[in-house]
Protein backbone atom coordinates (compact mmCIF):
# COMPACT_ATOMS: atom_id res chain seq x y z
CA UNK A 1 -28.91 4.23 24.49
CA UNK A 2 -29.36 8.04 23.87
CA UNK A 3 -29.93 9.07 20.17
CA UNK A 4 -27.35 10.29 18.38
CA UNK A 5 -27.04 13.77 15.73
CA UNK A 6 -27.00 13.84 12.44
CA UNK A 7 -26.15 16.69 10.27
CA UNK A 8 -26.56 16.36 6.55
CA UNK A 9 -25.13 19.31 4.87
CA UNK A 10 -26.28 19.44 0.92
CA UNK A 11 -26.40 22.02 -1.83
CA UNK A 12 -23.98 22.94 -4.61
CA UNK A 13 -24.68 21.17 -8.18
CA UNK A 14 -28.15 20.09 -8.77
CA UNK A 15 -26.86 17.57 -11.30
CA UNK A 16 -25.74 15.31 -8.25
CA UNK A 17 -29.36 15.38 -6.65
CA UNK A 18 -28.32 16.56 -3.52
CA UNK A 19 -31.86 16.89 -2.08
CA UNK A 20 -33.28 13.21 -3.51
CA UNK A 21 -29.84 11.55 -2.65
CA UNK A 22 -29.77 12.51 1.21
CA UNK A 23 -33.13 12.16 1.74
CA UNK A 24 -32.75 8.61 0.68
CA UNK A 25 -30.83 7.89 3.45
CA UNK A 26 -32.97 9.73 6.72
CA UNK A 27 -35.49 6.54 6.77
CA UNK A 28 -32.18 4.44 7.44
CA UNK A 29 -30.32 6.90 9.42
CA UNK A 30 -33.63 7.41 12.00
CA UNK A 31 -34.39 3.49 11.90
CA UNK A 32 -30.60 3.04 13.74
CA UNK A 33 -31.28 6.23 16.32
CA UNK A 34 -29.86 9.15 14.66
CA UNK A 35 -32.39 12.27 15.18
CA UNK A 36 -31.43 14.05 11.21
CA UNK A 37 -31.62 17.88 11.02
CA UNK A 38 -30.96 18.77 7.18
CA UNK A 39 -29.33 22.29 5.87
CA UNK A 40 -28.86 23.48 3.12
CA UNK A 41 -26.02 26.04 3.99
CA UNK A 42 -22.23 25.18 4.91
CA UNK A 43 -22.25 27.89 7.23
CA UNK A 44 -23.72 25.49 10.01
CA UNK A 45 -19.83 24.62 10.46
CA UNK A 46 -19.49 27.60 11.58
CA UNK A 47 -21.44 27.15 15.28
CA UNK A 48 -19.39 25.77 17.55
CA UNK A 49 -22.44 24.89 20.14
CA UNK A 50 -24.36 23.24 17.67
CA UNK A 51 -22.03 21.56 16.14
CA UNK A 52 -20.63 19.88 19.39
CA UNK A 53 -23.50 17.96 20.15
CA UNK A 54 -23.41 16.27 16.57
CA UNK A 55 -22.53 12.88 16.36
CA UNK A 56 -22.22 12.53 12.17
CA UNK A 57 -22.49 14.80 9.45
CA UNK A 58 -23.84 13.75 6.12
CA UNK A 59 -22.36 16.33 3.36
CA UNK A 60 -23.79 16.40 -0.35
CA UNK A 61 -22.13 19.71 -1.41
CA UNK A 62 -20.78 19.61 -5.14
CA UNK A 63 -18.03 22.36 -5.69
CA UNK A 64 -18.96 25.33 -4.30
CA UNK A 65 -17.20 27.41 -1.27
CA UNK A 66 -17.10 27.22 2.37
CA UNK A 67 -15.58 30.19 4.17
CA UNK A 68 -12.57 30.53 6.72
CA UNK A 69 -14.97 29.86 9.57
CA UNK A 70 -17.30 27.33 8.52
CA UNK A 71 -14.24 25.41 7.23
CA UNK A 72 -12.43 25.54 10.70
CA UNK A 73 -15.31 24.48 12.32
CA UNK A 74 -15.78 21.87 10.49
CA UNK A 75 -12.30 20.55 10.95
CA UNK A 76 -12.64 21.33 14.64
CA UNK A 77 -15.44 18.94 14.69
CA UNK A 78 -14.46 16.16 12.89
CA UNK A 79 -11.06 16.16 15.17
CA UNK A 80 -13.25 16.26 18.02
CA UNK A 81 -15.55 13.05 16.89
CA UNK A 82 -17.84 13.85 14.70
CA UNK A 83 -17.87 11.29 11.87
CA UNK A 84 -18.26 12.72 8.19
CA UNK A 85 -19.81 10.20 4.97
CA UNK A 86 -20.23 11.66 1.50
CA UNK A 87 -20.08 10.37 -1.87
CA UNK A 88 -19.46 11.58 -5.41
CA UNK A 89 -19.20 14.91 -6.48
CA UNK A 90 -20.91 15.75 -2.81
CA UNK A 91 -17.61 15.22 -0.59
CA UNK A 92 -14.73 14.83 -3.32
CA UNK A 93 -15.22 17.80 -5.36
CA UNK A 94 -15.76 20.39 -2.82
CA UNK A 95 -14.49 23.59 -2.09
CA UNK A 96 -11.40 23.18 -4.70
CA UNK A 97 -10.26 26.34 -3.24
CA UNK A 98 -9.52 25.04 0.18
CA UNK A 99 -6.42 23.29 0.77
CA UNK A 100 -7.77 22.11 4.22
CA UNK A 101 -10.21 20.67 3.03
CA UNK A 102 -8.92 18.70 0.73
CA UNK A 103 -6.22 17.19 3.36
CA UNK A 104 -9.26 16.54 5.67
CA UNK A 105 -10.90 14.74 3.36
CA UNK A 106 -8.16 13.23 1.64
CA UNK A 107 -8.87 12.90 -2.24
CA UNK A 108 -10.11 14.94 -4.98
CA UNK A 109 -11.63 14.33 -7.69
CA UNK A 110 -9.81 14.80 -11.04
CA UNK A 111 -12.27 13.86 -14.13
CA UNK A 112 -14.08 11.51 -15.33
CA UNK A 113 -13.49 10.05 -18.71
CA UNK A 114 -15.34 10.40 -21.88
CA UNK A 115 -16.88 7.40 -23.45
CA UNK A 116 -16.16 8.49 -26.92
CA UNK A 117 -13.54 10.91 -28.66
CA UNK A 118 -14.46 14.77 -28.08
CA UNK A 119 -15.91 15.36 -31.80
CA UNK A 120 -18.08 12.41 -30.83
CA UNK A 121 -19.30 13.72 -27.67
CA UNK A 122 -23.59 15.23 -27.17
CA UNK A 123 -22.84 17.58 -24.34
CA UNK A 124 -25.21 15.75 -22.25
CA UNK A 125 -24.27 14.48 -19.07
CA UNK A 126 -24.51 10.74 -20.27
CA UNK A 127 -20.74 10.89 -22.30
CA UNK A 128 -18.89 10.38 -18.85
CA UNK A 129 -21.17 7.49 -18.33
CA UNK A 130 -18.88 4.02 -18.74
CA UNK A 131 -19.07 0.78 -17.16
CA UNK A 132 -16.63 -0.13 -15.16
CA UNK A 133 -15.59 -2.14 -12.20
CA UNK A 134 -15.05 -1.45 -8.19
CA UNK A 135 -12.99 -4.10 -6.78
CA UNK A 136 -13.05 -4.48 -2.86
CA UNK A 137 -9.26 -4.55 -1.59
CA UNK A 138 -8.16 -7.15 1.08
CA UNK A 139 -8.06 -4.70 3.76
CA UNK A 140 -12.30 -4.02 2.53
CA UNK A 141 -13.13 -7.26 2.35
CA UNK A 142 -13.13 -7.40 6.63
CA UNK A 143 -13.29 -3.73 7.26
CA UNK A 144 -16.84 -2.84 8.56
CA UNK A 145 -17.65 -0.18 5.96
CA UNK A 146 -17.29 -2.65 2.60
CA UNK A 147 -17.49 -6.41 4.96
CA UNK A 148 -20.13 -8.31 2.79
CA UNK A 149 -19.72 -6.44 -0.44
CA UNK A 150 -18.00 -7.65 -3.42
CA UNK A 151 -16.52 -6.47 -6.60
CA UNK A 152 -19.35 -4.83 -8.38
CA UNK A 153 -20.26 -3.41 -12.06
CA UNK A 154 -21.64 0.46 -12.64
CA UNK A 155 -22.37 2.65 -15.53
CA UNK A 156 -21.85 5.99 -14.15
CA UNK A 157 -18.50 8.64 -13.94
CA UNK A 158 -15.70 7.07 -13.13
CA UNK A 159 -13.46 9.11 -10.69
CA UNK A 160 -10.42 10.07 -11.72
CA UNK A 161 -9.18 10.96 -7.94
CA UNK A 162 -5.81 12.47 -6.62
CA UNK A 163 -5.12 11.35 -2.93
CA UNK A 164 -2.05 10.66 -1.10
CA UNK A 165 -0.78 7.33 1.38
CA UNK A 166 -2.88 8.15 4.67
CA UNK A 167 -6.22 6.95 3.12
CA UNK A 168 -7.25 3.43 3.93
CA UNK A 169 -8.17 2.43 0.98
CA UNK A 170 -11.13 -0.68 1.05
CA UNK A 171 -11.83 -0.46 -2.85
CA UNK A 172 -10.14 0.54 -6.55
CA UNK A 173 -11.43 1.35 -9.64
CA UNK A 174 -8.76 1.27 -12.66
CA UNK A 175 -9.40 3.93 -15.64
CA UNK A 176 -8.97 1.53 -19.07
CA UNK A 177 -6.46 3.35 -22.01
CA UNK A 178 -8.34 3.43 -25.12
CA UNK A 179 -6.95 4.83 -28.52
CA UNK A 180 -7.82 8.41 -28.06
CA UNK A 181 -6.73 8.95 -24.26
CA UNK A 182 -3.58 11.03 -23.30
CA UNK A 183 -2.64 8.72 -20.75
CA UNK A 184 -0.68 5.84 -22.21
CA UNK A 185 -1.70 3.02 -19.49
CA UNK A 186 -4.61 2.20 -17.17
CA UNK A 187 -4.45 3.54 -13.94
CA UNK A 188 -5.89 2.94 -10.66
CA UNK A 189 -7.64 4.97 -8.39
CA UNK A 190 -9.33 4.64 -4.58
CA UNK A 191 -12.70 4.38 -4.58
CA UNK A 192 -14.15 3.72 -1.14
CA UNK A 193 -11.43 5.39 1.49
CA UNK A 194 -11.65 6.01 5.30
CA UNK A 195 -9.71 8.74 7.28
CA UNK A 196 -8.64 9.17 10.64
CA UNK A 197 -8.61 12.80 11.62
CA UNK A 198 -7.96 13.51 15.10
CA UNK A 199 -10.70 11.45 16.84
CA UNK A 200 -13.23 11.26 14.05
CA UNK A 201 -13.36 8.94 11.54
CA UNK A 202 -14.01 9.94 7.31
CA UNK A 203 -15.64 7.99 4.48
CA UNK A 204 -15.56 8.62 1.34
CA UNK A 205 -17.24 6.64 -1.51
CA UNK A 206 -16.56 7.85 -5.07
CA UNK A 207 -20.04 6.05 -6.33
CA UNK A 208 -22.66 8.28 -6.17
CA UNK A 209 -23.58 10.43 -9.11
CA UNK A 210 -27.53 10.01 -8.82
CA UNK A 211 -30.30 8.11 -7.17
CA UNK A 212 -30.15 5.56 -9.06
CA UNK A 213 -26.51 4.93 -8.26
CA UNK A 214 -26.49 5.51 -4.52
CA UNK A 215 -29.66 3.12 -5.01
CA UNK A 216 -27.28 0.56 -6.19
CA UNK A 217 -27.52 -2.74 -3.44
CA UNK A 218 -23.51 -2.36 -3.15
CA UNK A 219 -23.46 1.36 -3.21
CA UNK A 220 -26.13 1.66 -0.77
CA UNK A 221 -24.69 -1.07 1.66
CA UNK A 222 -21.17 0.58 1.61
CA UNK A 223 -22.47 3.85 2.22
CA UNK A 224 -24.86 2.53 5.11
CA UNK A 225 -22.11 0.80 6.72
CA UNK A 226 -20.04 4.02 6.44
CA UNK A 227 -22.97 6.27 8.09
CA UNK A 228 -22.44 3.61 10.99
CA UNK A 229 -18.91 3.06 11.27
CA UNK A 230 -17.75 6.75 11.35
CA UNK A 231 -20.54 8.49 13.37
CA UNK A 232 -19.40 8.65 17.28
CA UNK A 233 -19.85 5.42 19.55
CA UNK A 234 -23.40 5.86 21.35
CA UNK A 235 -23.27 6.74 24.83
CA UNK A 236 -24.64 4.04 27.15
């Protein structure tokens, strides 16, 4: 077997550990054959050579922009084959100003609750921190990205996320009501998706904040799963 590309793309918010998250991942991604050339810049999209001969790009990129040409290369790619994995912040909250972006990837996140009324709150990162539940859908518990994984327990943001129908959704989280919420039921969200776009194949996890939670066993499973499910088939 020849070895396969991969791309990971990070930057944007440091809060998301783009750097310490991604490079958590290149032991695993070079044990299964993938040579792993790391940017820090978006515009690597943009090269149409290059980014032909990649087989799965790895994107940690928290808000941010991407412009008209790195964005249509990526797109370009991904139709073309090239599998895309992110998590968190890193894939569902970037580039808010791109609408083709977001219909690539196929959710975006929203917010993230508070645990405690507003006058209650430190400023510190730790008040969108609540435990709460993923549950693994039926269509997740055979799909190859979540097979093996069940329902599991975080403390970490919760993503609110706004998607639409053509996700396949393999896992849910639902956002609890309490007494000081404007919403006036719990609601539930995707958590793990895939995407079909053109010939390439998306996934998304919304689990990822920090190390610690991408170091999670059933983050880190479901994310190494995805990273082999979505690139493109080896060539013999």
């Amino acid at each position: 077997m020849s070895t396969r590309s991969a791309l990971i793309v990070r930057g944007g918010w440091d809060g998301h550990m783009p750097v310490e998250t991604t490079d958590s991942f290149v032991g695993f991604l070079e044990d299964n054959g993938f040579s792993v050339v790391v940017e820090e810049s978006n515009e690597v999209y943009a090269d149409a050579e290059r980014m032909a001969g990649v087989d799965l790009i790895v994107q940690v990129v928290t808000m941010s922009e991407i412009s008209k040409e790195a964005l249509a290369g990526l797109i370009a790619a991904v139709r073309a084959g090239t599998g895309m994995v992110g998590w968190h912040g890193g894939i569902a909250d970037s580039y808010r100003n791109s609408a083709d972006y977001l219909q690539l990837i196929g959710g975006q996140f929203a917010h993230h609750a508070n645990i405690a009324p507003p006058e209650q709150l430190s400023g510190e990162q730790s008040d969108n921190y609540q435990e709460y539940t993923t549950e693994i859908t039926e269509l997740g518990r055979t799909h190859p990205v979540t097979a093996g994984v069940d329902d599991f327990t975080l403390t970490s943001e919760q993503y609110w996320v706004l998607s639409d129908e053509y996700n396949e959704v393999l896992a849910t989280t639902t956002q609890a009501k309490r007494d000081w919420d404007a919403w006036d039921r719990p609601v539930t969200f995707p958590a793990v998706w895939t995407r079909h776009w053109g010939e390439g194949h998306i996934v998304v996890s919304t689990a990822g904040h920090r190390l610690e939670i991408v170091q999670d066993p059933s983050v880190r499973k479901i994310i190494e799963q995805g990273l082999l499910w979505a690139a493109r088939p080896a060539k013999a």
